[in-house]
Protein backbone atom coordinates (compact mmCIF):
# COMPACT_ATOMS: atom_id res chain seq x y z
CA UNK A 1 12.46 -2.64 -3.89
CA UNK A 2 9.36 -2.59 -2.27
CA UNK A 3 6.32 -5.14 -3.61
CA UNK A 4 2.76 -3.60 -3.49
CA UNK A 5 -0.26 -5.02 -3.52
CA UNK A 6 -3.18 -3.01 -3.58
CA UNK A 7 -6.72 -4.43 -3.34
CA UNK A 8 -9.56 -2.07 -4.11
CA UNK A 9 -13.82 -2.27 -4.71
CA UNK A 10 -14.18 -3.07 -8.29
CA UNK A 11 -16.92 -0.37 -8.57
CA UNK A 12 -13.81 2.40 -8.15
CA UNK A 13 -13.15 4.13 -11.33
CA UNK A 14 -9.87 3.28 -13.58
CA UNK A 15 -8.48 6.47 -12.80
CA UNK A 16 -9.14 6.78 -8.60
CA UNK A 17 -7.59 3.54 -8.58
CA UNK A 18 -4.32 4.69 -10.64
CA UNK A 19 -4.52 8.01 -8.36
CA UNK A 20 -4.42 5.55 -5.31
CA UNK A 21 -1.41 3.73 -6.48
CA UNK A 22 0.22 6.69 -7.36
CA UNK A 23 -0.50 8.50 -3.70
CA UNK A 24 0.91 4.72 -1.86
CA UNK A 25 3.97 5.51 -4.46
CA UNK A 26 4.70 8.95 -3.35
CA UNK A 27 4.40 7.84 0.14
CA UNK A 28 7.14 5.35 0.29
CA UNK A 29 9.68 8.01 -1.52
CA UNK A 30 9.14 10.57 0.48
CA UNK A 31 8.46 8.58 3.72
CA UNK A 32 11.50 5.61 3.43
CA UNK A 33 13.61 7.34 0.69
CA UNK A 34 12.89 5.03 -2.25
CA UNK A 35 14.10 5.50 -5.59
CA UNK A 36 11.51 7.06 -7.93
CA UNK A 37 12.26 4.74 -10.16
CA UNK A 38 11.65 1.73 -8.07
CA UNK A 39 7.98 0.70 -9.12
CA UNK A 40 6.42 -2.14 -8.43
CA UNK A 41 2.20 -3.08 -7.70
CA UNK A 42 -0.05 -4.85 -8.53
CA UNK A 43 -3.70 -3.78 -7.99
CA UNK A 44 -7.30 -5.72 -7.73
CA UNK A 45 -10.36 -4.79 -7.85
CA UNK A 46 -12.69 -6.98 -6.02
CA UNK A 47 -16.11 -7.39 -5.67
CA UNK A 48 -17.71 -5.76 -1.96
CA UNK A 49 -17.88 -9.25 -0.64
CA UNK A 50 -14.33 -10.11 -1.74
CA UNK A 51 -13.28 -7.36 0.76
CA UNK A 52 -13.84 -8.08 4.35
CA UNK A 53 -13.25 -5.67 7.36
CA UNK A 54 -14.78 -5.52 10.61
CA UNK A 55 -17.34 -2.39 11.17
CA UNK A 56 -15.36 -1.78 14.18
CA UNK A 57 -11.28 -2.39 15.33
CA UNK A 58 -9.09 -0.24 17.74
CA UNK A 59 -11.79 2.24 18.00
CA UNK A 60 -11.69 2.73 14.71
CA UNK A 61 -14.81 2.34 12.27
CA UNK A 62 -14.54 1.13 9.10
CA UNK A 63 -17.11 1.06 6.26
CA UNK A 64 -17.88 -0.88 3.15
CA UNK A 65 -15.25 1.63 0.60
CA UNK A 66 -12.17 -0.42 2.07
CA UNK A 67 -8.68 -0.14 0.69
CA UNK A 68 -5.95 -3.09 1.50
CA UNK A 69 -2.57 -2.33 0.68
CA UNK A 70 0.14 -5.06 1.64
CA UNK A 71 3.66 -3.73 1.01
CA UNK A 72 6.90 -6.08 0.75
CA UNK A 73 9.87 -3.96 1.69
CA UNK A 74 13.46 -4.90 3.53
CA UNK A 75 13.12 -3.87 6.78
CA UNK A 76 12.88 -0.64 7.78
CA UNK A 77 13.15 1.46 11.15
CA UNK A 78 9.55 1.54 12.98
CA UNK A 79 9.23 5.28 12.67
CA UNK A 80 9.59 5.35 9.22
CA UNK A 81 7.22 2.71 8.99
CA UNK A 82 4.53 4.81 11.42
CA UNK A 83 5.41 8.07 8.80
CA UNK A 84 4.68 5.64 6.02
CA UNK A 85 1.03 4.41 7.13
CA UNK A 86 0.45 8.40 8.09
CA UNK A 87 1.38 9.47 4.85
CA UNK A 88 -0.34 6.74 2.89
CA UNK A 89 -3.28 7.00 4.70
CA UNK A 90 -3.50 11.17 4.54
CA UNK A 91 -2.55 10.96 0.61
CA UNK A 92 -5.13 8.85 0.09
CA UNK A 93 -8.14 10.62 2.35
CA UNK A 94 -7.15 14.23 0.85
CA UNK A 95 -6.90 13.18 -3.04
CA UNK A 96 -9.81 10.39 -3.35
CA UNK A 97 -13.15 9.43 -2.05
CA UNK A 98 -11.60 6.71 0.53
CA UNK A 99 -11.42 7.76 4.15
CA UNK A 100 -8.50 6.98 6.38
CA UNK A 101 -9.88 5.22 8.47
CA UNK A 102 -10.83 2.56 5.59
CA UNK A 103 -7.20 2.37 4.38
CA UNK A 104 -5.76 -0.90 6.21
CA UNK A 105 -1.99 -1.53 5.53
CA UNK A 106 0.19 -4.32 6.61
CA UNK A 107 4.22 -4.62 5.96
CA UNK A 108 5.73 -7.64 5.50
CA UNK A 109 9.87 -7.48 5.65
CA UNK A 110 12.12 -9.33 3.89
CA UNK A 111 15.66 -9.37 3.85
CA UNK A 112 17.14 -7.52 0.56
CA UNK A 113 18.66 -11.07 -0.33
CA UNK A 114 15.61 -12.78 -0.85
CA UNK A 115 14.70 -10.48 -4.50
CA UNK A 116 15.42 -11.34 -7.56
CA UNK A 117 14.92 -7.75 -9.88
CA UNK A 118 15.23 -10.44 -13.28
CA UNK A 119 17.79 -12.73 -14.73
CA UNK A 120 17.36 -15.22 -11.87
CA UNK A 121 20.35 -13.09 -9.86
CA UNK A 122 19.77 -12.10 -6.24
CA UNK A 123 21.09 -8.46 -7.17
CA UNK A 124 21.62 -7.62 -3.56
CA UNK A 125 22.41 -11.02 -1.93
């Protein structure tokens, strides 16, 4: 049930960006145990100045080839969460020009009876 939102240069090509989403999908099934079949992103391509990150956070140094990924999910133990950003994060550096250290991820957890899947039903409320 997870919602992801992926937010990526525009100047990425069509198929690095469907590589990315793929890589964040693999991720959260082998990392929380999702369904396969439980798919759903949306992804935008912005413009460099659309995508803002400090040079510099934690220690770590970010430059201008930034990936945000914001992921909905129910909530989930904190060590699956940590296995999730490594595994994004290492997916993503090893299979496509973006660097971990430029892949910035943020959960947000919501409890499984706020979705709606269609029909207007709160399938697991």
């Amino acid at each position: 049930m997870p919602l992801v939102r992926i937010d990526i240069p525009a100047d990425t090509p069509p198929q690095t960006i469907r590589h990315v989403a793929d890589l964040v999908h693999k991720a959260m099934v082998g990392a929380l145990n999702i369904p396969i079949a439980d798919r759903f992103q949306t992804i935008s391509r912005r413009m460099r100045d659309e995508l803002v990150c400090t040079e510099d956070f934690l220690g770590i140094t970010h430059t201008q080839a930034i990936v945000l990924i914001q992921i909905t999910l129910a909530p989930r133990p904190t060590e699956l969460k940590k296995a999730l950003f490594s595994a994004i994060a290492s997916e993503i550096e090893h299979h496509t020009p973006f660097k971990a250290q430029d892949v910035i991820i943020n959960l947000i957890e919501a409890p499984r009876e706020n979705w709606s899947f269609g029909n207007g039903i709160a399938q697991f409320a």
